[in-house]
PDB file of N, CA and C in Angstrom:
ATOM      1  N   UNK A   1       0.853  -1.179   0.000  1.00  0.00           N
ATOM      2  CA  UNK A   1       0.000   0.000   0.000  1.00  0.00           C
ATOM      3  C   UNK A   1       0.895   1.236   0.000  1.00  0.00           C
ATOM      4  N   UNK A   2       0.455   2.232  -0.529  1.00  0.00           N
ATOM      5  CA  UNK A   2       1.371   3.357  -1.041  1.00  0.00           C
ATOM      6  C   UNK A   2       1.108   4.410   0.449  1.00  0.00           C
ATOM      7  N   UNK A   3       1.894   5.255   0.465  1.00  0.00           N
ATOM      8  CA  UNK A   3       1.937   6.052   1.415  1.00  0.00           C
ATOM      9  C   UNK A   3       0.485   6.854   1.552  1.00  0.00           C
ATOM     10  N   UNK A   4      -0.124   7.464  -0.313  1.00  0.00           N
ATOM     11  CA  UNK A   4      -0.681   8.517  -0.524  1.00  0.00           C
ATOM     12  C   UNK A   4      -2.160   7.493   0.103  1.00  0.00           C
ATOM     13  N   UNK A   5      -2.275   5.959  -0.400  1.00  0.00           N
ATOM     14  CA  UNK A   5      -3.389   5.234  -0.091  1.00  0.00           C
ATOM     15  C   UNK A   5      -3.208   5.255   1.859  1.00  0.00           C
ATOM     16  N   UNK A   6      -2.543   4.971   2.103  1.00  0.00           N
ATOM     17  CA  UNK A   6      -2.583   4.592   3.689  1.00  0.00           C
ATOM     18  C   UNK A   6      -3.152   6.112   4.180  1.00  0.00           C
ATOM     19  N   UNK A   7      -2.518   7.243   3.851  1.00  0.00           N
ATOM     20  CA  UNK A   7      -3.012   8.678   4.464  1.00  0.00           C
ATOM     21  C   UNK A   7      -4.664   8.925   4.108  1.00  0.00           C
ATOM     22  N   UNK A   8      -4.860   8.779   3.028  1.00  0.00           N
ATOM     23  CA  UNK A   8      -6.111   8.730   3.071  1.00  0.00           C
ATOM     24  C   UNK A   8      -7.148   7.880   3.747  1.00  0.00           C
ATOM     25  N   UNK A   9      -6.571   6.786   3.430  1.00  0.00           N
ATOM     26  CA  UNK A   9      -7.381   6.038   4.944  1.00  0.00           C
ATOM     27  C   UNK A   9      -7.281   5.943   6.261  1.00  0.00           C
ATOM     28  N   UNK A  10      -6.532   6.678   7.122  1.00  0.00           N
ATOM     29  CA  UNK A  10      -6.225   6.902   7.998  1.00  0.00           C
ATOM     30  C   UNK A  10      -7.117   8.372   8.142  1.00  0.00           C
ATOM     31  N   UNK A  11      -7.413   9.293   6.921  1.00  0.00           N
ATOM     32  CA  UNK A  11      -8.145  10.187   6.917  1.00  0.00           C
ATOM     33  C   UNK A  11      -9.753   9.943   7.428  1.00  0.00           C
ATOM     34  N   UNK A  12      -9.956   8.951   6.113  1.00  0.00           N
ATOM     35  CA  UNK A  12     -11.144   8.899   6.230  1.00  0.00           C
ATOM     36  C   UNK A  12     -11.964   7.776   7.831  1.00  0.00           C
ATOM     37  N   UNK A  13     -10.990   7.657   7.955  1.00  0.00           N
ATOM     38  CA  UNK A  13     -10.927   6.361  10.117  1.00  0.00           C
ATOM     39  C   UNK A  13     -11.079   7.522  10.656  1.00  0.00           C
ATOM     40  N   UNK A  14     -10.393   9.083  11.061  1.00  0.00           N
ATOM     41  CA  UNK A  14     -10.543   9.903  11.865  1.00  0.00           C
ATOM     42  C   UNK A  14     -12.043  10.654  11.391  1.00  0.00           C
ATOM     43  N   UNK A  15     -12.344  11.157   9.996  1.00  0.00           N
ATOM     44  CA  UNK A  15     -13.979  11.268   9.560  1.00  0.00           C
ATOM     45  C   UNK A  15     -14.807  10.698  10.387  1.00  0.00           C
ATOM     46  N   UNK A  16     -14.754   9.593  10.476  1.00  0.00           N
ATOM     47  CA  UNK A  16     -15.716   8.088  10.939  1.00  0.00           C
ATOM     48  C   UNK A  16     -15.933   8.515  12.652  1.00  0.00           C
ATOM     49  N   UNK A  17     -14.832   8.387  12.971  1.00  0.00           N
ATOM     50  CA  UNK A  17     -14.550   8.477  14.177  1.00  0.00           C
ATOM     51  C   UNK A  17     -15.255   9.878  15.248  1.00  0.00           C
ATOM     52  N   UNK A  18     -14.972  10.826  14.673  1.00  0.00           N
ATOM     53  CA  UNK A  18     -15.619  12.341  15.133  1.00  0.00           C
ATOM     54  C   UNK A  18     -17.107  12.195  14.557  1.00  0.00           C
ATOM     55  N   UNK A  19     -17.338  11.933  13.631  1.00  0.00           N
ATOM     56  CA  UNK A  19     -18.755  11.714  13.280  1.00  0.00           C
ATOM     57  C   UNK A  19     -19.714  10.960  14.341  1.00  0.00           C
ATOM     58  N   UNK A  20     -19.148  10.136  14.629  1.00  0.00           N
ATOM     59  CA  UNK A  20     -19.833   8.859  15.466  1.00  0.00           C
ATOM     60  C   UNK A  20     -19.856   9.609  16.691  1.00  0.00           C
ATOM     61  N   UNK A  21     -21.162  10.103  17.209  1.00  0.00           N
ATOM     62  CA  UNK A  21     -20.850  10.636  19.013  1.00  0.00           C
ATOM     63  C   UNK A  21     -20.387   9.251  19.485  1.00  0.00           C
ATOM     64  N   UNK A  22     -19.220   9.690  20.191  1.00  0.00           N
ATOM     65  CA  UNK A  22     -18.449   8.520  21.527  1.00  0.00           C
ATOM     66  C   UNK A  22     -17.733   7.694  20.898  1.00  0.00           C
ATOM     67  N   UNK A  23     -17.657   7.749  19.490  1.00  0.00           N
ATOM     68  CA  UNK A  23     -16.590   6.542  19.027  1.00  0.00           C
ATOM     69  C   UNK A  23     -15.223   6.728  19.382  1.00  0.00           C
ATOM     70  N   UNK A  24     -14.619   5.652  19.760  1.00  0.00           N
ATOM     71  CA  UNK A  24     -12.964   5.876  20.678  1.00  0.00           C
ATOM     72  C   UNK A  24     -13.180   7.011  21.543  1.00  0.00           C
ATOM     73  N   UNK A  25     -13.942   7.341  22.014  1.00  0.00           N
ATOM     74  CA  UNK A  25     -13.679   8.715  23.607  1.00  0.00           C
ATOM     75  C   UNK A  25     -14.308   8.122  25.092  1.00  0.00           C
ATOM     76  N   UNK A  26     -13.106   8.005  25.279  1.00  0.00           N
ATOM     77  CA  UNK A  26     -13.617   7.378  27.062  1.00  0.00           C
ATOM     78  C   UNK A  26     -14.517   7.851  27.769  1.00  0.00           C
ATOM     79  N   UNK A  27     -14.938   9.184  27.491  1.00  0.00           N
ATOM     80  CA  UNK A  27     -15.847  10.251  28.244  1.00  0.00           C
ATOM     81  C   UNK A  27     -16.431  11.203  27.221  1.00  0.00           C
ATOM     82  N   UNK A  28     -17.729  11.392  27.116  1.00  0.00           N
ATOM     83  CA  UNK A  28     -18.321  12.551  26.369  1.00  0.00           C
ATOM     84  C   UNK A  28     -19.323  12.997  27.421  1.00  0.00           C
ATOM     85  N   UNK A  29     -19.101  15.102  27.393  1.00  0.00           N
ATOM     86  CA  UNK A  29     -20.261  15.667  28.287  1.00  0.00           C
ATOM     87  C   UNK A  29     -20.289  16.897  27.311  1.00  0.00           C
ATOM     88  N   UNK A  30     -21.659  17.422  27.497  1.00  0.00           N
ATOM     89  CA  UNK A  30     -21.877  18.645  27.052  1.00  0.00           C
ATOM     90  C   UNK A  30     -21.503  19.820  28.055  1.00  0.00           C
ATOM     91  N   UNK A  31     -21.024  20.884  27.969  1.00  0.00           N
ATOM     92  CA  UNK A  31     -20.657  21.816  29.445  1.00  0.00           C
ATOM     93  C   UNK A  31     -21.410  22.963  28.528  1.00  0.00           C
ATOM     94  N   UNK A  32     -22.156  23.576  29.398  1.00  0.00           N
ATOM     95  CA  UNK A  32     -22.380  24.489  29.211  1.00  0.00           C
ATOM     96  C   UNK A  32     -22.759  26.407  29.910  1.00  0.00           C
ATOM     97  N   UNK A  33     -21.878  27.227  29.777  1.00  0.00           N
ATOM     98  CA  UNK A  33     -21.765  28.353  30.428  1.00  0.00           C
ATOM     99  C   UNK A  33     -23.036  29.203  30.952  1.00  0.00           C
ATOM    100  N   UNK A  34     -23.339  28.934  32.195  1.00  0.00           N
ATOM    101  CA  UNK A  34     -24.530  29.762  32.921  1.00  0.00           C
ATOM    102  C   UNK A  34     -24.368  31.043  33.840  1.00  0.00           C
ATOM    103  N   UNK A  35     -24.725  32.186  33.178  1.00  0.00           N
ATOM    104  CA  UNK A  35     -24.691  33.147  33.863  1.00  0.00           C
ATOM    105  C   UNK A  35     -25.772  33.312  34.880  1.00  0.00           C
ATOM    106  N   UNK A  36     -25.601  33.810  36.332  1.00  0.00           N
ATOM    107  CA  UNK A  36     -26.640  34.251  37.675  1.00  0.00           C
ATOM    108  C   UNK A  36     -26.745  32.719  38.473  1.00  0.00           C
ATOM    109  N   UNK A  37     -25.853  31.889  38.397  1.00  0.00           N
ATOM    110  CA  UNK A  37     -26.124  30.766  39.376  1.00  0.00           C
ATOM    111  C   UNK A  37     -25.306  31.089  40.839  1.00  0.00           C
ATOM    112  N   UNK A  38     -25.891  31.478  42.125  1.00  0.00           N
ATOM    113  CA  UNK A  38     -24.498  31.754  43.153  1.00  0.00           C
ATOM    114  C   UNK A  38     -24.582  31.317  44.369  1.00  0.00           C
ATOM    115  N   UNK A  39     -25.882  30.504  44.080  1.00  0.00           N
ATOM    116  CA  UNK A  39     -25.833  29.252  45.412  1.00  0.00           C
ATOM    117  C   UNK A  39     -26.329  28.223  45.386  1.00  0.00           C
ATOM    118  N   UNK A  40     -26.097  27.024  46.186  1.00  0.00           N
ATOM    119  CA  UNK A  40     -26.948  26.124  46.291  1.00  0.00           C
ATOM    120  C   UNK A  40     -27.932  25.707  45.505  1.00  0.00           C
ATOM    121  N   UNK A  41     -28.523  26.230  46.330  1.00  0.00           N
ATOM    122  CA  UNK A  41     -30.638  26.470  45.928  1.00  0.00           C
ATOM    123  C   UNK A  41     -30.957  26.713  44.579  1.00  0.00           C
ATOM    124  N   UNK A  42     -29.794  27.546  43.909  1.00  0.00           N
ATOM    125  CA  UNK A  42     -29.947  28.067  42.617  1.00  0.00           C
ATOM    126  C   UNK A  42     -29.678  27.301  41.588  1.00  0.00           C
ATOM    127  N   UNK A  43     -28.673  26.676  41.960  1.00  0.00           N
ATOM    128  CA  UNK A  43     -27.529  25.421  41.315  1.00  0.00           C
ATOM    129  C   UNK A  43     -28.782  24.219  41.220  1.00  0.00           C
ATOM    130  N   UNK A  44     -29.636  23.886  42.441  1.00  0.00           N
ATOM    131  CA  UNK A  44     -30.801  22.847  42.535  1.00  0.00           C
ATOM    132  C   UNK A  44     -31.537  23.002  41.772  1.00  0.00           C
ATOM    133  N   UNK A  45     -31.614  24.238  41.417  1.00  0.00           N
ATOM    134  CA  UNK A  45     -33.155  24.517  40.488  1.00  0.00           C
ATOM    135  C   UNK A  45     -33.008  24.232  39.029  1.00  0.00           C
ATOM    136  N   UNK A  46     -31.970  24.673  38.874  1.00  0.00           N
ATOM    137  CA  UNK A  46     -31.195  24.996  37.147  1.00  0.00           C
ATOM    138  C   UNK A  46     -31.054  22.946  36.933  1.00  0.00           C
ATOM    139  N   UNK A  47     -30.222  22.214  38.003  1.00  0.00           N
ATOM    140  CA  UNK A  47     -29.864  20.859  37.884  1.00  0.00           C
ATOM    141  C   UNK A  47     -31.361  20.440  37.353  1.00  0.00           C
ATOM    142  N   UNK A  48     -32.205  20.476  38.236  1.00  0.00           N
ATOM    143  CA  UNK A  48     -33.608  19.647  38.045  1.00  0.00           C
ATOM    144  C   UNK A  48     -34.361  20.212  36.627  1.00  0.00           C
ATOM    145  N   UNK A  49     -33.812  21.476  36.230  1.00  0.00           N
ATOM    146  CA  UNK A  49     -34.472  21.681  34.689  1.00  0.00           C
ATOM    147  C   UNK A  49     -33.796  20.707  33.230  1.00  0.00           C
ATOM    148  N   UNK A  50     -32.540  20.539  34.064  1.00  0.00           N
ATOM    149  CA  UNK A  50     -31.851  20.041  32.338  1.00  0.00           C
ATOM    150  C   UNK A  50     -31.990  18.294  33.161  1.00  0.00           C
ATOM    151  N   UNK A  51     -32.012  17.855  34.256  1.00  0.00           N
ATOM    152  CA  UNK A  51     -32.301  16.644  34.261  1.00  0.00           C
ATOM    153  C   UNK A  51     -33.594  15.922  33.731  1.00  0.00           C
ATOM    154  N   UNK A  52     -34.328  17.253  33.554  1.00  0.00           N
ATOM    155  CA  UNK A  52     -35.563  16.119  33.051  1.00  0.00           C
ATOM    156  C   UNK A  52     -35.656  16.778  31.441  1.00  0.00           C
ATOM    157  N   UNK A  53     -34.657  16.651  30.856  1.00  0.00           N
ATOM    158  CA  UNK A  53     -34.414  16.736  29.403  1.00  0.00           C
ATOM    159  C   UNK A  53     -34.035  15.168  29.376  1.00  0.00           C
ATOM    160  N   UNK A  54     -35.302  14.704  28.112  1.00  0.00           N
ATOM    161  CA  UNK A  54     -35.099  13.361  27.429  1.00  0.00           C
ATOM    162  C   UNK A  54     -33.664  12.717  27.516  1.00  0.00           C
ATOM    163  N   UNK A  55     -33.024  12.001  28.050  1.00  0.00           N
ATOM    164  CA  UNK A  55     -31.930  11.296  27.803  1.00  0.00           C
ATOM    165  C   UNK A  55     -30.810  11.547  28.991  1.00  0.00           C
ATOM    166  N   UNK A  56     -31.227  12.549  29.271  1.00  0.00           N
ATOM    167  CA  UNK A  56     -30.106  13.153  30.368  1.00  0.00           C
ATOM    168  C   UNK A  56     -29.949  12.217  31.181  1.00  0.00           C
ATOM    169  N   UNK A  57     -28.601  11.634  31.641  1.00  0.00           N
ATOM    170  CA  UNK A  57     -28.461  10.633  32.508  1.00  0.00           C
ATOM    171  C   UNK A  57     -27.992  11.129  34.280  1.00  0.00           C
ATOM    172  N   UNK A  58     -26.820  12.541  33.458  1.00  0.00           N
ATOM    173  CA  UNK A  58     -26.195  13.082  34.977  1.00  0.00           C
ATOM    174  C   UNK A  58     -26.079  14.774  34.553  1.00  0.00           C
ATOM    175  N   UNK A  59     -26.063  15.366  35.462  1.00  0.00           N
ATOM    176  CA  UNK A  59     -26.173  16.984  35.804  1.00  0.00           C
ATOM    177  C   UNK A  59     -24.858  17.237  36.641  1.00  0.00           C
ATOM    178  N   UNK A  60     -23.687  17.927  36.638  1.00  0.00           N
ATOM    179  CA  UNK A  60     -23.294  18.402  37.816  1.00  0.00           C
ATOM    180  C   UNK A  60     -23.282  19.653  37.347  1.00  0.00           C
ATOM    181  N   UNK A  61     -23.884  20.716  38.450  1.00  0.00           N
ATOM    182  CA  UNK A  61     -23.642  22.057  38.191  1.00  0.00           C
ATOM    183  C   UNK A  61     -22.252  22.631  39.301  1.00  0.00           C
ATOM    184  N   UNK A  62     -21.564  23.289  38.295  1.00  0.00           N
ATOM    185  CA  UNK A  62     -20.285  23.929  39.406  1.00  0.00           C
ATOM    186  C   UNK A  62     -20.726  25.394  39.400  1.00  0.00           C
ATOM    187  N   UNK A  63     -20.802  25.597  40.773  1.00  0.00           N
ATOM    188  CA  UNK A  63     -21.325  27.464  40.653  1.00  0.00           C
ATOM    189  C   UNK A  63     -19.888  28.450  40.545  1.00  0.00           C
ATOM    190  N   UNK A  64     -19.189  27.579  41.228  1.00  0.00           N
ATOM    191  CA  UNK A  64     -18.089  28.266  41.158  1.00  0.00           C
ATOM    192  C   UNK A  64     -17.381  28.808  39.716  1.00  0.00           C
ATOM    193  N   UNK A  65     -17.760  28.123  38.756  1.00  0.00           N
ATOM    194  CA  UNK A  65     -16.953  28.213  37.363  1.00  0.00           C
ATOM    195  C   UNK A  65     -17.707  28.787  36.932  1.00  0.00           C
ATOM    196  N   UNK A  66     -19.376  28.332  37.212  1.00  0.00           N
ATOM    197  CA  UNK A  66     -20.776  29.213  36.108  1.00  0.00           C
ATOM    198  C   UNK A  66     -20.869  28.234  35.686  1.00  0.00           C
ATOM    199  N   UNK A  67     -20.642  27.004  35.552  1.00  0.00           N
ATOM    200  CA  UNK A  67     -20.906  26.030  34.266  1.00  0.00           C
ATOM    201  C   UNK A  67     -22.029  24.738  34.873  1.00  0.00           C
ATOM    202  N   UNK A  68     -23.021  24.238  33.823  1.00  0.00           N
ATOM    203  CA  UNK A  68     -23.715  22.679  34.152  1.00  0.00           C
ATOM    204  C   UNK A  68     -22.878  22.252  32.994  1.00  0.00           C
ATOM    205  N   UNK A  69     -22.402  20.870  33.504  1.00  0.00           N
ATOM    206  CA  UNK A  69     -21.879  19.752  32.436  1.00  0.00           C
ATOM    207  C   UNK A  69     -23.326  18.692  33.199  1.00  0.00           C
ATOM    208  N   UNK A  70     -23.108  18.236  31.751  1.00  0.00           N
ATOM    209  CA  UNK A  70     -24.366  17.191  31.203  1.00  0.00           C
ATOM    210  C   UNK A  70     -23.971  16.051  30.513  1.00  0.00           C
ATOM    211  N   UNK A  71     -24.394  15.133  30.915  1.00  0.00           N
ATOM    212  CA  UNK A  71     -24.267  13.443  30.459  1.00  0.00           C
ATOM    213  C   UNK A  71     -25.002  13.038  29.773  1.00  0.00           C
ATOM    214  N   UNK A  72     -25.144  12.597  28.503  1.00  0.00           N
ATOM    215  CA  UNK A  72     -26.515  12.470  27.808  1.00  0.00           C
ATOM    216  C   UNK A  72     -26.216  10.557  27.424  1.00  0.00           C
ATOM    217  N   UNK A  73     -27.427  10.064  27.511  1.00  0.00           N
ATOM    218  CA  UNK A  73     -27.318   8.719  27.819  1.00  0.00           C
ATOM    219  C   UNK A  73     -26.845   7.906  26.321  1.00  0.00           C
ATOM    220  N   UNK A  74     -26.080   7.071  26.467  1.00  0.00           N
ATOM    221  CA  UNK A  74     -25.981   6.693  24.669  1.00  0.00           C
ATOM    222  C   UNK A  74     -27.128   6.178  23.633  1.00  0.00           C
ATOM    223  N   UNK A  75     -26.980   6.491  22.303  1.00  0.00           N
ATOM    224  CA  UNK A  75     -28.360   6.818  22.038  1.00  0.00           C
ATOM    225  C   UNK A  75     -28.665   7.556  21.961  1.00  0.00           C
ATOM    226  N   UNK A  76     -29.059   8.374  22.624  1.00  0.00           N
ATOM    227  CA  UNK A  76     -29.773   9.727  22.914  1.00  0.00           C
ATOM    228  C   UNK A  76     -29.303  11.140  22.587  1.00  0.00           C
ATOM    229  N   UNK A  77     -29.509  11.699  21.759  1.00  0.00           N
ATOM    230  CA  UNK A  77     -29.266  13.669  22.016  1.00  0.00           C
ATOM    231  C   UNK A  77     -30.259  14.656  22.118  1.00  0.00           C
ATOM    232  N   UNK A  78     -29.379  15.459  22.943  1.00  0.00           N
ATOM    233  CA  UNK A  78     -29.844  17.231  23.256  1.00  0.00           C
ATOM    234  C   UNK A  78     -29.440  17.809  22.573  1.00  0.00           C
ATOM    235  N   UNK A  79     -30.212  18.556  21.910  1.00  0.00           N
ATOM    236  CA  UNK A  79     -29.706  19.673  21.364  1.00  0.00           C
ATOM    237  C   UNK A  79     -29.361  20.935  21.991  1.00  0.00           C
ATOM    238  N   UNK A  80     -28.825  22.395  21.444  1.00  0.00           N
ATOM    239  CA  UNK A  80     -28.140  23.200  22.036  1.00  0.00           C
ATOM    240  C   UNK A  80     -29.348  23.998  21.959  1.00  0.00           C
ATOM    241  N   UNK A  81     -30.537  23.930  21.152  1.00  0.00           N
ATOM    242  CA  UNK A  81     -31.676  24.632  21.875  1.00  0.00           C
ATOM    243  C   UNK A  81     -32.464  24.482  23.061  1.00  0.00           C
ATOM    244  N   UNK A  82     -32.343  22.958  23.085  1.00  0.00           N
ATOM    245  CA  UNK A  82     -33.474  22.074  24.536  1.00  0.00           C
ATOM    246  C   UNK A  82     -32.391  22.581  25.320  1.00  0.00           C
ATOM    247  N   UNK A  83     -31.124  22.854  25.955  1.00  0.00           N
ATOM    248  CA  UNK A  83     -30.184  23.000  26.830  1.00  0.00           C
ATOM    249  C   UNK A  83     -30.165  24.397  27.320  1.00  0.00           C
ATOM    250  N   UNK A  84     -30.340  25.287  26.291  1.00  0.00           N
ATOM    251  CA  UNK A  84     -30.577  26.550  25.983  1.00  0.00           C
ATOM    252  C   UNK A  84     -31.666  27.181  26.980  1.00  0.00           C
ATOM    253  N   UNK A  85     -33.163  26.173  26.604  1.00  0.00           N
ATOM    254  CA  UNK A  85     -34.477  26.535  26.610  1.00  0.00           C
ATOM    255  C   UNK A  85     -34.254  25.761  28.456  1.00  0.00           C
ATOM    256  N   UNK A  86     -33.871  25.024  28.575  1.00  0.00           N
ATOM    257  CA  UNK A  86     -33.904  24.713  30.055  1.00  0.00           C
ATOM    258  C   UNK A  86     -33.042  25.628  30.931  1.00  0.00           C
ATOM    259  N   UNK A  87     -32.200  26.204  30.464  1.00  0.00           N
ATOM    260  CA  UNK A  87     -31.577  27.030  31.302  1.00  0.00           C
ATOM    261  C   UNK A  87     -32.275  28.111  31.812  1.00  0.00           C
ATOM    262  N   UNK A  88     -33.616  28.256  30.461  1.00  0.00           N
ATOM    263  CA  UNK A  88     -34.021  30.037  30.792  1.00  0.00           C
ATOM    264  C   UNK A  88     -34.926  29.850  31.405  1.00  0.00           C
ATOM    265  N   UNK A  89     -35.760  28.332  31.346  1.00  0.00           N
ATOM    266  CA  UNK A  89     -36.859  27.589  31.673  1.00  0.00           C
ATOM    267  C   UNK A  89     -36.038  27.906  33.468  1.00  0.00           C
ATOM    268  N   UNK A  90     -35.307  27.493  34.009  1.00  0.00           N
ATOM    269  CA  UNK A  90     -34.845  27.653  35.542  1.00  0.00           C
ATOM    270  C   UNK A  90     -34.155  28.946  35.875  1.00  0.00           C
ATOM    271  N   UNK A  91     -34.476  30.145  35.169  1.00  0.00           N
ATOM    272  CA  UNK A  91     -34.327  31.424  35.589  1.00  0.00           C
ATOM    273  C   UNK A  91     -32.806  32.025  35.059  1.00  0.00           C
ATOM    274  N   UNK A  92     -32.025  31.503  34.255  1.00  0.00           N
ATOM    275  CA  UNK A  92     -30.663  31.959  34.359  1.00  0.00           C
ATOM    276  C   UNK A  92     -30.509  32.074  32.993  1.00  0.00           C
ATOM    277  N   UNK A  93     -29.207  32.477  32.531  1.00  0.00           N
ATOM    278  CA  UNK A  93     -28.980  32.805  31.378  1.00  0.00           C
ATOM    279  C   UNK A  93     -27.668  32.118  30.810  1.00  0.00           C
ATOM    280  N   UNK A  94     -28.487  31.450  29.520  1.00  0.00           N
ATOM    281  CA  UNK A  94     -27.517  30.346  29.174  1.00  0.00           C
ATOM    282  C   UNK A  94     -26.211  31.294  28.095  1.00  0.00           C
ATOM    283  N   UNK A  95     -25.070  30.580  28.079  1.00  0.00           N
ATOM    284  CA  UNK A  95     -24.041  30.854  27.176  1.00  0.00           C
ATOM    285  C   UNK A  95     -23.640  30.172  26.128  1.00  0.00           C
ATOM    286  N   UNK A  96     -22.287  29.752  25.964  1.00  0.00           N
ATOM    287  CA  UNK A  96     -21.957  28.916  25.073  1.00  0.00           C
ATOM    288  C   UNK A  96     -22.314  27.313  25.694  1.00  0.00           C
ATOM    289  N   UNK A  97     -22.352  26.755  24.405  1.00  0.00           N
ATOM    290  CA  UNK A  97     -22.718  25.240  24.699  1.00  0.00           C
ATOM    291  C   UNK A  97     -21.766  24.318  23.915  1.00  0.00           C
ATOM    292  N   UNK A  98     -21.304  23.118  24.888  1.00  0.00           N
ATOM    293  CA  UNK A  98     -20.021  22.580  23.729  1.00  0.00           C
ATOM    294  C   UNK A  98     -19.937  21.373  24.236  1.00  0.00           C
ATOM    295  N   UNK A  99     -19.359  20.410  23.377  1.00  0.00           N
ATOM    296  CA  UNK A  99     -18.825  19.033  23.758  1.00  0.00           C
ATOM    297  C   UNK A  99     -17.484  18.830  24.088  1.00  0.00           C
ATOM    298  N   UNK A 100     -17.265  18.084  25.030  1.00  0.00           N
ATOM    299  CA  UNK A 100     -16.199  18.024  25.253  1.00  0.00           C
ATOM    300  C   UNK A 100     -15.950  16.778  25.662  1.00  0.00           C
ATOM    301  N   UNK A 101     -14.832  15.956  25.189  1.00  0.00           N
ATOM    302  CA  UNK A 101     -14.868  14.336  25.010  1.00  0.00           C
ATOM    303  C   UNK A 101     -13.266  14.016  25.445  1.00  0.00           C
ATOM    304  N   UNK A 102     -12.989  13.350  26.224  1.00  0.00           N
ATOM    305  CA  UNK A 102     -11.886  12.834  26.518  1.00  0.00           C
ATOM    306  C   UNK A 102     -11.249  11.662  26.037  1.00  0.00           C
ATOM    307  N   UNK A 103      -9.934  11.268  26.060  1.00  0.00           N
ATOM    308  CA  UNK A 103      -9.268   9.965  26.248  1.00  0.00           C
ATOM    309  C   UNK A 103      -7.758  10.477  26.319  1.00  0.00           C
ATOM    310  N   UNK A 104      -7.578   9.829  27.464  1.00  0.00           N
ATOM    311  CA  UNK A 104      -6.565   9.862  27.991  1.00  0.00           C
ATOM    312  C   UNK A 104      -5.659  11.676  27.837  1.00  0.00           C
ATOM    313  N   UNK A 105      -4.715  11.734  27.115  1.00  0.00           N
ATOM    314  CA  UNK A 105      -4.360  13.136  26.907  1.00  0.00           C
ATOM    315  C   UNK A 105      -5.390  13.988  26.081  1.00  0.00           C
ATOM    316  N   UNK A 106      -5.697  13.375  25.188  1.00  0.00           N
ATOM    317  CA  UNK A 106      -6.288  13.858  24.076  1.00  0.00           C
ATOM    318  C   UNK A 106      -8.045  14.689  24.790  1.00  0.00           C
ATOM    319  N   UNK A 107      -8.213  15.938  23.790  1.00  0.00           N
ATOM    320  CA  UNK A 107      -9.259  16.373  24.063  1.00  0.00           C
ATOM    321  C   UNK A 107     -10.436  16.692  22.600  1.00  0.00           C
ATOM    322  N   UNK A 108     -11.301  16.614  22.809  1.00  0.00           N
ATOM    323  CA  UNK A 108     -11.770  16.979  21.520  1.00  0.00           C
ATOM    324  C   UNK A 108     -13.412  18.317  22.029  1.00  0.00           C
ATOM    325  N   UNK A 109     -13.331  19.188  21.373  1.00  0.00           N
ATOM    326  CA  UNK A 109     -14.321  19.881  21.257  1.00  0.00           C
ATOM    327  C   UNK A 109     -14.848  20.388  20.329  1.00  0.00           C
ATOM    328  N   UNK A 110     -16.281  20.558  20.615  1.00  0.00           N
ATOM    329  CA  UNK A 110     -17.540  20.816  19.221  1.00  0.00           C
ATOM    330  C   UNK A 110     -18.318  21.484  19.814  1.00  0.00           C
ATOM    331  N   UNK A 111     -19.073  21.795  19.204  1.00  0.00           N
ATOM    332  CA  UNK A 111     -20.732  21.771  19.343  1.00  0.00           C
ATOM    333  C   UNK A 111     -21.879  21.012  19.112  1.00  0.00           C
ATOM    334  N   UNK A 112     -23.123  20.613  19.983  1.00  0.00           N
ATOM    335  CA  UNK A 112     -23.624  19.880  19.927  1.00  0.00           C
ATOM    336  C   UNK A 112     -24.724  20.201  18.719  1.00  0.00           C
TER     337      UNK A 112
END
């Protein structure tokens, strides 16, 4: 096999790969930036709006950063409007919305 054949298929394996939510990534979450969360109580309210979005498996909200990261069950997607619409749905104001997928060093980010 020629160099120019092997690069291209090695191209088109990484295509495949990012296409596929979760293919080869040890971890995939959506995080997404919430402005006015600054306690507790607040953090509770906002969690229980995006947990009962179809598929959602886990919620952690960090108040400290501003951010909910979200677990969406395999199978299943949210979109960046339903994530959006639940944020405003629990009083706060949503920001950017993104994927973010691990393995080992490697990081990968998108949009959902």
């Amino acid at each position: 096999m020629t160099d120019a054949a092997r690069g291209t298929i090695m191209g088109l394996l990484l295509v495949v790969l990012v296409s596929v939510p979760g293919a080869g990534w040890a971890e995939e979450r959506i995080v997404v930036d919430v402005a006015g969360v600054s306690c507790p109580f607040c953090a509770f309210g906002l969690e229980k709006k995006l947990q009962a979005l179809p598929g959602v498996e886990k919620v952690t909200i960090k108040v400290n950063e501003g951010t909910a990261e979200i677990e969406v069950a395999e199978g299943h997607q949210v979109t960046k409007e339903q994530i959006q619409q639940a944020v405003k749905d629990a009083g706060f104001t949503p920001g950017e919305v993104r994927i973010e997928a691990r393995e080992g060093s490697k990081v990968r980010e998108g949009t959902p």
